[in-house]
C-alpha atoms as a PDB file:
ATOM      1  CA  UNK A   1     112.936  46.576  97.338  1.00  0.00           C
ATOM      2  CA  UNK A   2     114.812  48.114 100.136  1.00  0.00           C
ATOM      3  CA  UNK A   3     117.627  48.655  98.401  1.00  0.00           C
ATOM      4  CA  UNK A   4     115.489  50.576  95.402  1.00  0.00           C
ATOM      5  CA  UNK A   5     113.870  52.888  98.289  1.00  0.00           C
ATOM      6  CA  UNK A   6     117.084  53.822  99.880  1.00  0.00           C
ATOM      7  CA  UNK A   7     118.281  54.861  96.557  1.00  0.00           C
ATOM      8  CA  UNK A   8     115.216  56.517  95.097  1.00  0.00           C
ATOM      9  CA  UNK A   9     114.351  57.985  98.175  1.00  0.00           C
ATOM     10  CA  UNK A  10     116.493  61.175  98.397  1.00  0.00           C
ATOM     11  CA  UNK A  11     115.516  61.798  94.894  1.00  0.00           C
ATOM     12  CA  UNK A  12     111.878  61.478  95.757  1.00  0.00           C
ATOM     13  CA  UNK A  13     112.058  63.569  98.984  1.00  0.00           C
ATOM     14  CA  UNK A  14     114.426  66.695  96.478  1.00  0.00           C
ATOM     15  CA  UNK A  15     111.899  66.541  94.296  1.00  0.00           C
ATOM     16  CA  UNK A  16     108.667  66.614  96.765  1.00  0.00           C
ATOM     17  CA  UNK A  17     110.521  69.497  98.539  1.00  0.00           C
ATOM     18  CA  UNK A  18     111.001  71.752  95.023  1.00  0.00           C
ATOM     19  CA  UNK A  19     107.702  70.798  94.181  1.00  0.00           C
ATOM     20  CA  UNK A  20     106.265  72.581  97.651  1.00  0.00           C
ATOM     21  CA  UNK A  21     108.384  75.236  96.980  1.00  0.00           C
ATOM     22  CA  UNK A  22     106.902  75.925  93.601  1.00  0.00           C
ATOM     23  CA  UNK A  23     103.719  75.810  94.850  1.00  0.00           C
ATOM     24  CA  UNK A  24     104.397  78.261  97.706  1.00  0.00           C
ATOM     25  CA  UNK A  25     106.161  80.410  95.189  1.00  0.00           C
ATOM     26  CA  UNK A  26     103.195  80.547  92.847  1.00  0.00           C
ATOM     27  CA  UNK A  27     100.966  81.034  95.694  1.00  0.00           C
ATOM     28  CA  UNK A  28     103.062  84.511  96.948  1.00  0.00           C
ATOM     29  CA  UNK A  29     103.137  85.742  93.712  1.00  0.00           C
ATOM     30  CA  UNK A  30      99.550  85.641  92.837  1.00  0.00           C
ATOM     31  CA  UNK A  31      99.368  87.286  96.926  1.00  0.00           C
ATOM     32  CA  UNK A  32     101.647  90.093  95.489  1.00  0.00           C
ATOM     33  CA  UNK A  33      99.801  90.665  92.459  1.00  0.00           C
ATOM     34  CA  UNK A  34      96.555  90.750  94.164  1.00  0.00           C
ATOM     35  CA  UNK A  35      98.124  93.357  96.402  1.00  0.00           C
ATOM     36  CA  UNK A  36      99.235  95.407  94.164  1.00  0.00           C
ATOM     37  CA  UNK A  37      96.064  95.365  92.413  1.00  0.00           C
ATOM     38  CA  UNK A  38      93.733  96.353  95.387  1.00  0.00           C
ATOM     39  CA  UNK A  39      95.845  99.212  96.319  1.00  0.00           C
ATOM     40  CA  UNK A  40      95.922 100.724  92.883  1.00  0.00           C
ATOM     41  CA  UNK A  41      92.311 100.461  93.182  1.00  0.00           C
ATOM     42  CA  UNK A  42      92.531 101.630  96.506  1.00  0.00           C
ATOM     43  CA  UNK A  43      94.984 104.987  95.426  1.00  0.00           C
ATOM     44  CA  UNK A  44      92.233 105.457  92.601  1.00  0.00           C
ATOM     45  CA  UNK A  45      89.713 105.895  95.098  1.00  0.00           C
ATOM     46  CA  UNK A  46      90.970 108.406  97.234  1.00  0.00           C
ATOM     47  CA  UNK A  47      91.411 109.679  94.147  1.00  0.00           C
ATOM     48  CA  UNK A  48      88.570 110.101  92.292  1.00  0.00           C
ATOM     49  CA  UNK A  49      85.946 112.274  94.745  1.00  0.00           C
ATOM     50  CA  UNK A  50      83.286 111.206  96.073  1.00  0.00           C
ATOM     51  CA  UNK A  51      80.265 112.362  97.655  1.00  0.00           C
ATOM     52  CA  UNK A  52      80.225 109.461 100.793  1.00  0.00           C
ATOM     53  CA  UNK A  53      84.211 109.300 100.647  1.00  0.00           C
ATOM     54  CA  UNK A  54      85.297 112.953 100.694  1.00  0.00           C
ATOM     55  CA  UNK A  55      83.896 115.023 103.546  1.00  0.00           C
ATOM     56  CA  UNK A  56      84.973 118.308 103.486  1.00  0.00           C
ATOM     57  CA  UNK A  57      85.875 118.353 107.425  1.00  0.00           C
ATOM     58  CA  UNK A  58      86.725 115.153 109.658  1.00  0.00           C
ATOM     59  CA  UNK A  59      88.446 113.900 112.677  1.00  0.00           C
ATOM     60  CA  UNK A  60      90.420 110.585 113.745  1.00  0.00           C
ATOM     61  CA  UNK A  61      90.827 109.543 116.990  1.00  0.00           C
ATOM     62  CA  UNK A  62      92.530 107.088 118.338  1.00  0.00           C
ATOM     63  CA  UNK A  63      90.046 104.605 120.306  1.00  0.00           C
ATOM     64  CA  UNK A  64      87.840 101.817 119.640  1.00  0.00           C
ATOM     65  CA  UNK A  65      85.100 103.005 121.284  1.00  0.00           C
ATOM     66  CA  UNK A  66      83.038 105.402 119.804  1.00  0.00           C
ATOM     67  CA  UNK A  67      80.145 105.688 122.418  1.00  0.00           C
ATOM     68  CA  UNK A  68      83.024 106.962 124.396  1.00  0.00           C
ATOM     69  CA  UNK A  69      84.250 109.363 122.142  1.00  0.00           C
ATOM     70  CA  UNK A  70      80.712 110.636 122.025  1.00  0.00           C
ATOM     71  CA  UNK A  71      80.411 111.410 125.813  1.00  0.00           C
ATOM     72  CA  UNK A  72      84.023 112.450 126.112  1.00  0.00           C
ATOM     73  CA  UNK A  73      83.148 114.883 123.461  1.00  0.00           C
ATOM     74  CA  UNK A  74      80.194 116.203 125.432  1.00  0.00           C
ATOM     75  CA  UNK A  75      77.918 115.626 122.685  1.00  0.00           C
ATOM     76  CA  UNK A  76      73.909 116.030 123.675  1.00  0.00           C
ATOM     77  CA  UNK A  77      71.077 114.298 122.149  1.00  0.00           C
ATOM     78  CA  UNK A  78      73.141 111.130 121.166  1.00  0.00           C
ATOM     79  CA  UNK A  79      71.354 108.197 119.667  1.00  0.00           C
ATOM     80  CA  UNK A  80      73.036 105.023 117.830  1.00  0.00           C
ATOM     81  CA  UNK A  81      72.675 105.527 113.673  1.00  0.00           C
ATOM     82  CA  UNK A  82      74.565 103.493 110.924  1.00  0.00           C
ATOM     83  CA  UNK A  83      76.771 105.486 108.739  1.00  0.00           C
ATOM     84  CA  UNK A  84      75.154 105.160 105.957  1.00  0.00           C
ATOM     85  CA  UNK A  85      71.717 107.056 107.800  1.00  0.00           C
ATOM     86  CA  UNK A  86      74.302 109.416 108.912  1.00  0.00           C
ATOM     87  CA  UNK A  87      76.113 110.390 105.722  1.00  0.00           C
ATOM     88  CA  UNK A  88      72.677 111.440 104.216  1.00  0.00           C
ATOM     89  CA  UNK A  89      72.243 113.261 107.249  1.00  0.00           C
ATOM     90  CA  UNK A  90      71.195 116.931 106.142  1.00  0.00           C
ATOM     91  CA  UNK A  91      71.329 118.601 109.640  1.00  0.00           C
ATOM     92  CA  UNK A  92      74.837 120.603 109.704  1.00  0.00           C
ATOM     93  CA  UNK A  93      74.663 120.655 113.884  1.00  0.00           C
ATOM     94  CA  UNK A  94      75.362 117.143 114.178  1.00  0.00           C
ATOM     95  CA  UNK A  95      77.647 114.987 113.941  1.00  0.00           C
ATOM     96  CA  UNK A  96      78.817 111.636 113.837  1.00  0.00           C
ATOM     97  CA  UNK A  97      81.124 108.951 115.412  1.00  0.00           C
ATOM     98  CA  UNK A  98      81.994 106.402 113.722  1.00  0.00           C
ATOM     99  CA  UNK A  99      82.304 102.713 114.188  1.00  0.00           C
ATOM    100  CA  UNK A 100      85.846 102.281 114.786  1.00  0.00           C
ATOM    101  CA  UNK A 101      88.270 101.389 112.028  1.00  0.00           C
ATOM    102  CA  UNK A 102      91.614  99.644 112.688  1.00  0.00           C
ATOM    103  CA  UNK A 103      92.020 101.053 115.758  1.00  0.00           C
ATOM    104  CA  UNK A 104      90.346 104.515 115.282  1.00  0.00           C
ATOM    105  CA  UNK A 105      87.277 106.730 115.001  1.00  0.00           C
ATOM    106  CA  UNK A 106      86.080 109.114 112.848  1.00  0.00           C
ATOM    107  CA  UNK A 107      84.259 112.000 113.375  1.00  0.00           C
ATOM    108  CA  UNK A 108      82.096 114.204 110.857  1.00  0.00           C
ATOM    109  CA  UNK A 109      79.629 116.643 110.564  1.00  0.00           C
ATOM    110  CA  UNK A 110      79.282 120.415 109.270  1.00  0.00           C
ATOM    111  CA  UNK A 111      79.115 121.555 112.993  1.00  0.00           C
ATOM    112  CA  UNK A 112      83.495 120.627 112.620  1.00  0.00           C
ATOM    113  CA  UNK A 113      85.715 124.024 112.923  1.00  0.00           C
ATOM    114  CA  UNK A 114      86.562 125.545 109.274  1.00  0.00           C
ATOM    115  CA  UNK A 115      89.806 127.034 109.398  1.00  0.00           C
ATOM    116  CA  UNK A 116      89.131 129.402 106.748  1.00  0.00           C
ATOM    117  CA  UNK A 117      86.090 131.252 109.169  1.00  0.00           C
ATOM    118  CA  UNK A 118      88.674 131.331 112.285  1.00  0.00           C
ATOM    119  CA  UNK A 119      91.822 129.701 112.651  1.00  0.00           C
ATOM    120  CA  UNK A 120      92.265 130.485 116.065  1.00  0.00           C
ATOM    121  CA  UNK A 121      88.597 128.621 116.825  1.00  0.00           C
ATOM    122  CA  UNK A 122      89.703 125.932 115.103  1.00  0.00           C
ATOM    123  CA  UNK A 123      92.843 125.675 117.430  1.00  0.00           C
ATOM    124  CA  UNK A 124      91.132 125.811 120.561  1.00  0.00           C
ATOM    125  CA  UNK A 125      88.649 123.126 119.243  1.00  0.00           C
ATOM    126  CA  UNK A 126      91.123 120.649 118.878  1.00  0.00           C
ATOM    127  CA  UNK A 127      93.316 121.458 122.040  1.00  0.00           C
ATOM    128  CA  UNK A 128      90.045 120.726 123.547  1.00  0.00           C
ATOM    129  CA  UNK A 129      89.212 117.834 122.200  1.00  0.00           C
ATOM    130  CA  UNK A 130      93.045 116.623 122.077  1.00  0.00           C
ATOM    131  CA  UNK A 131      92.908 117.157 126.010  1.00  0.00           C
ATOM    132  CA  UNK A 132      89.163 114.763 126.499  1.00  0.00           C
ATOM    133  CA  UNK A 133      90.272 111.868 123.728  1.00  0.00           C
ATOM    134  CA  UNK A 134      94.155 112.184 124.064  1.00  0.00           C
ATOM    135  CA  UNK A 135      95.347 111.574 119.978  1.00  0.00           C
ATOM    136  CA  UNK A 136      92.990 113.451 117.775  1.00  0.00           C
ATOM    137  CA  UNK A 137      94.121 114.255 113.775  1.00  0.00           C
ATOM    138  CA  UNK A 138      92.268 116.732 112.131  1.00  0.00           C
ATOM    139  CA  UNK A 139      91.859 117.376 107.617  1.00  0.00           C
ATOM    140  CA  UNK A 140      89.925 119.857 105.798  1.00  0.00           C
ATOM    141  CA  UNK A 141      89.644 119.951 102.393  1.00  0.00           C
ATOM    142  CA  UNK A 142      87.476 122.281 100.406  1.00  0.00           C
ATOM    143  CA  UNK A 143      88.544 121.709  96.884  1.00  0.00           C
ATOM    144  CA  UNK A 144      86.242 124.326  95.010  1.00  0.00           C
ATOM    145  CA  UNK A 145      88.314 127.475  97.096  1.00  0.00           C
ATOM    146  CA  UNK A 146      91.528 125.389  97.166  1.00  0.00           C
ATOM    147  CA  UNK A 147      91.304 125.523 101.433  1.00  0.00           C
ATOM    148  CA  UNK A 148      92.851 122.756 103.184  1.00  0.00           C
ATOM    149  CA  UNK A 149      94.338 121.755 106.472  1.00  0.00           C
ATOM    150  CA  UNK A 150      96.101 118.673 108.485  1.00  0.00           C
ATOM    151  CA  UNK A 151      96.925 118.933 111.741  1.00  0.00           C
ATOM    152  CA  UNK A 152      98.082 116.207 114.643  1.00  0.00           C
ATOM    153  CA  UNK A 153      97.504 116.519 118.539  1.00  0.00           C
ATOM    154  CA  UNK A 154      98.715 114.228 121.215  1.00  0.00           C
ATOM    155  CA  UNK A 155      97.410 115.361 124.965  1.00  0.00           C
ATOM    156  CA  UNK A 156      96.777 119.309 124.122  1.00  0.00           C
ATOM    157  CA  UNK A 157     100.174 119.307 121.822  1.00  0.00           C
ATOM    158  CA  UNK A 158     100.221 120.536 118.950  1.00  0.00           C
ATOM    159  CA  UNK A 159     102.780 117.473 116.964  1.00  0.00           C
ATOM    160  CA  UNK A 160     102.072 118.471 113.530  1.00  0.00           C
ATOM    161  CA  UNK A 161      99.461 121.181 111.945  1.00  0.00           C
ATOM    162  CA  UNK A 162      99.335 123.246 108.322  1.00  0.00           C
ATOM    163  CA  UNK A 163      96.436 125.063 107.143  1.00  0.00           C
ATOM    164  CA  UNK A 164      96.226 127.080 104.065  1.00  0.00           C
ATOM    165  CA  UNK A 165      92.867 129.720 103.660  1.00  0.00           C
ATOM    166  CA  UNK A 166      94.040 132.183 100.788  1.00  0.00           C
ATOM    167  CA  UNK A 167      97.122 132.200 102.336  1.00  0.00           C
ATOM    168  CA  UNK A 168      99.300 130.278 105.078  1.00  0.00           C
ATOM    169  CA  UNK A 169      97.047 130.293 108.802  1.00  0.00           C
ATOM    170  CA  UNK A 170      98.894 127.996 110.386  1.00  0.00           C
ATOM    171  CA  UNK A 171     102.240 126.270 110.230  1.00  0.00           C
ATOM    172  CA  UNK A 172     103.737 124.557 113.332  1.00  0.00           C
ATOM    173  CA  UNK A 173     105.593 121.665 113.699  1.00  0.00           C
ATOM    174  CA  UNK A 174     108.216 119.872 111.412  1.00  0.00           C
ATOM    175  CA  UNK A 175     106.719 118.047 107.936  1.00  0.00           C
ATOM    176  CA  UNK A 176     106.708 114.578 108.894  1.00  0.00           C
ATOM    177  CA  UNK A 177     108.249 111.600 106.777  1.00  0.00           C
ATOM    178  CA  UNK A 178     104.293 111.168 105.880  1.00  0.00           C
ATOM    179  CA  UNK A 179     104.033 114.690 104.184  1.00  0.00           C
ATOM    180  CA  UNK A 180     107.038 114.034 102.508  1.00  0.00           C
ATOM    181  CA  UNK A 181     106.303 110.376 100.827  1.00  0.00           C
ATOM    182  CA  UNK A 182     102.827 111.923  99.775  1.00  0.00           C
ATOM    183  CA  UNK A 183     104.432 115.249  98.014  1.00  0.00           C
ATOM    184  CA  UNK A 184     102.531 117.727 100.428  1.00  0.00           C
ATOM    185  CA  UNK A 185     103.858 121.109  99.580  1.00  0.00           C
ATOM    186  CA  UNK A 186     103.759 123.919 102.138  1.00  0.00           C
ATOM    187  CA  UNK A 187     104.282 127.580 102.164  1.00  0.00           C
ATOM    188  CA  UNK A 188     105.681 129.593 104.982  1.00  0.00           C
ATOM    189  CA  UNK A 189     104.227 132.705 106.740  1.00  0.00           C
ATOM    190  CA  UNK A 190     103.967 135.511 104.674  1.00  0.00           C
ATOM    191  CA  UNK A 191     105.423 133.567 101.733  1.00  0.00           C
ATOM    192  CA  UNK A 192     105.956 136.096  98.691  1.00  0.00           C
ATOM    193  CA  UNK A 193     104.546 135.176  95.210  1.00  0.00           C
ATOM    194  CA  UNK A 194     101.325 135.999  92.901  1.00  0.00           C
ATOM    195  CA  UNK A 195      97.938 134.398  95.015  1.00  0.00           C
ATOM    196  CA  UNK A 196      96.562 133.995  91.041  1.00  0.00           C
ATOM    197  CA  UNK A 197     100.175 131.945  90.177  1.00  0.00           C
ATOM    198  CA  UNK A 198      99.546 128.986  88.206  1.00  0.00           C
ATOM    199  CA  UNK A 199     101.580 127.393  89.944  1.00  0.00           C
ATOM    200  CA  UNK A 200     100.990 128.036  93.502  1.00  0.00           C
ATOM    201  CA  UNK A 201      97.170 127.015  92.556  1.00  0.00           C
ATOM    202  CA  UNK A 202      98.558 123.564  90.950  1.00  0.00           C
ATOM    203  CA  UNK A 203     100.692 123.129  94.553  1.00  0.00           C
ATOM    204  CA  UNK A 204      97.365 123.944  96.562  1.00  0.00           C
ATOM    205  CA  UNK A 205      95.234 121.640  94.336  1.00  0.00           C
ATOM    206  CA  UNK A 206      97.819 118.655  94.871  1.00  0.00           C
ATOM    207  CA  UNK A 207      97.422 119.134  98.594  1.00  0.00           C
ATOM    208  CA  UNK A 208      93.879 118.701  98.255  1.00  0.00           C
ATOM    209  CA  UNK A 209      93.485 115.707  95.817  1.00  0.00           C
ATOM    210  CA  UNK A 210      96.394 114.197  98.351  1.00  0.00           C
ATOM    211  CA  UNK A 211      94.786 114.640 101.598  1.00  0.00           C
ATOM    212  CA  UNK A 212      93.239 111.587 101.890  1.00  0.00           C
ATOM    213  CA  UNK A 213      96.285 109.624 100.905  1.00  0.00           C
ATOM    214  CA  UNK A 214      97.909 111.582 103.763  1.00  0.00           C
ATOM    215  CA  UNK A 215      95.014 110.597 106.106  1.00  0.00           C
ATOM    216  CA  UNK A 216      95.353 106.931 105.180  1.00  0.00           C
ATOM    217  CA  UNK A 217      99.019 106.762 106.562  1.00  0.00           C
ATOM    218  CA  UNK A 218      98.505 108.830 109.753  1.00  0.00           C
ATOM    219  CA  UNK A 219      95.775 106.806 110.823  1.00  0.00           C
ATOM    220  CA  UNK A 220      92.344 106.210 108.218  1.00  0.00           C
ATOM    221  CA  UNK A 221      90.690 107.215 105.084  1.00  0.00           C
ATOM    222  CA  UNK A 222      86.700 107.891 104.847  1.00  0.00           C
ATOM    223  CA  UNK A 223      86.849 106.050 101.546  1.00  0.00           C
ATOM    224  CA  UNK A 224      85.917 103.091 104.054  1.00  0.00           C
ATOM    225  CA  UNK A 225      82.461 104.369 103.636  1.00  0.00           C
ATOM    226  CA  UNK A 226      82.278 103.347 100.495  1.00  0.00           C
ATOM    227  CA  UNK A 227      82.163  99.791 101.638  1.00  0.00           C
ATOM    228  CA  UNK A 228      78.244  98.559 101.925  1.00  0.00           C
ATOM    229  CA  UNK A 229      79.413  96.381 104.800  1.00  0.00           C
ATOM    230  CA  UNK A 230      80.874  99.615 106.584  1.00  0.00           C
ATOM    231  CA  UNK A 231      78.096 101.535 105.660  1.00  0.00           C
ATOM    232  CA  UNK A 232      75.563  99.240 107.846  1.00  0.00           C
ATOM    233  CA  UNK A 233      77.632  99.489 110.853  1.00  0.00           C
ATOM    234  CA  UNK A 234      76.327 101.488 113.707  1.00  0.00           C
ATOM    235  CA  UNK A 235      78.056 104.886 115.274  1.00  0.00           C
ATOM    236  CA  UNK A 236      76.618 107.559 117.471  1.00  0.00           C
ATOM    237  CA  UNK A 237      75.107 110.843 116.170  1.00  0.00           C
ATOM    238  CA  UNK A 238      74.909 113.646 118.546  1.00  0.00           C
ATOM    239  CA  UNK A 239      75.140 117.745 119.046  1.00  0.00           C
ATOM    240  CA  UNK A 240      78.282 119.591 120.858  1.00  0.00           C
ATOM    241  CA  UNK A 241      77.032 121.817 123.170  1.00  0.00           C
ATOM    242  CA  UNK A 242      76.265 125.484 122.659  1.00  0.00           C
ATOM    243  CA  UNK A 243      79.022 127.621 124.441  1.00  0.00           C
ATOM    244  CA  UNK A 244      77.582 130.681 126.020  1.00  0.00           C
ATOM    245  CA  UNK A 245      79.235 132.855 124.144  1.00  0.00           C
ATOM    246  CA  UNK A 246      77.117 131.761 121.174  1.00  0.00           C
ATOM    247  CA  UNK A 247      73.951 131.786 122.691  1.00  0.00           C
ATOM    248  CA  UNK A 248      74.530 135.979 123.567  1.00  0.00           C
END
């Protein structure tokens, strides 16, 4: 009996060890597949627009807190809503902070800068908040006039920033590897060509359906909203506070 064991043994234990390594390759394929499968579905969704996953305006910030991001904002009249209460909110002055999402928060709301109405508002907006929350991103995408607009600041400094309104507003910073990977095409300062180009609209269009893609690599995408789970989480809800100059 011993002597059977000794020899069958190393056969047994070769065979035992392929077996486990079948199994574990089996196992990491069907992983890989299912991968690949939810972030097609995933690419499709930023895709395809959406009414609760496409603001036109938002903000990330990086923090998992988003009561503080609230009162570091200076917002007034804050009260705790879920998103989904908040996304089917109709009042443009407020806005909302999100639950956070793998390490950041989202902001949105129609009383966010456009930087078609005044790009150097929109600056000053974000230098402010950049300065109160530290790393803020901001995207705008308006895909009916073509208007769009990324921009990164760390502590007041501008890192990255485009924003295209008819025509180039704002361009500072070098394209990062991001911009590059996701086909982001932009123009320079008084670039020459024919505003009513077919082709220059197809490049501005791209940028648009792309933004979230490009918002999903520098930090989140809203299409997280489009999870029912998400949607039940609480955030804040609150108004900025009216600057004196807009009260004269």
């Amino acid at each position: 009996m011993m002597t059977t064991f000794l020899i069958l043994g190393p056969f047994v234990f070769v065979w035992a060890v392929a077996a486990l390594f079948y199994a574990l390759g089996r196992r990491r394929a069907r992983q890989t597949r299912l991968d690949e499968i939810t972030f097609a579905r995933s690419v499709r969704q930023r895709l395809v627009p959406s009414v609760f996953s496409r603001p036109r305006t938002w903000l990330a910030v990086r923090s998992r807190n988003p009561e503080d991001v609230a009162r570091s904002m200076g917002l007034g009249d804050l009260r705790p809503c879920a998103c989904a209460e908040a996304l089917a909110e109709t009042d443009a002055g407020r806005l909302f902070v999100s639950p956070p999402v793998n390490g950041w928060v989202m902001i949105l709301g129609g009383a966010l800068p456009d930087p078609s109405e005044d790009i150097d508002v929109c600056y000053r907006f974000l230098a402010d908040m950049s300065g109160r929350l530290g790393h803020v991103q901001y995207f705008h995408g308006n895909p009916a006039l073509g208007h769009h607009a990324w921009a990164k600041l760390i502590e007041r400094k501008v890192a990255r920033a485009y924003a295209w309104t008819g025509e180039t507003a704002w361009n500072e910073g070098k394209p990062t590897l991001a911009e590059e990977k996701t086909g982001m095409c932009c123009f320079d300062y008084l670039a020459a060509g024919d505003d009513d180009s077919y082709q220059q609209w197809e490049t501005v269009g791209a940028n648009v359906d792309r933004l979230p893609v490009l918002a999903s690599i520098w930090s989140v995408d809203p299409v997280v909203f489009e999870d029912p789970a998400m949607r039940m989480k609480p955030g804040w809800a609150g108004r900025l506070p009216v600057r004196r100059s807009e009260m004269n």
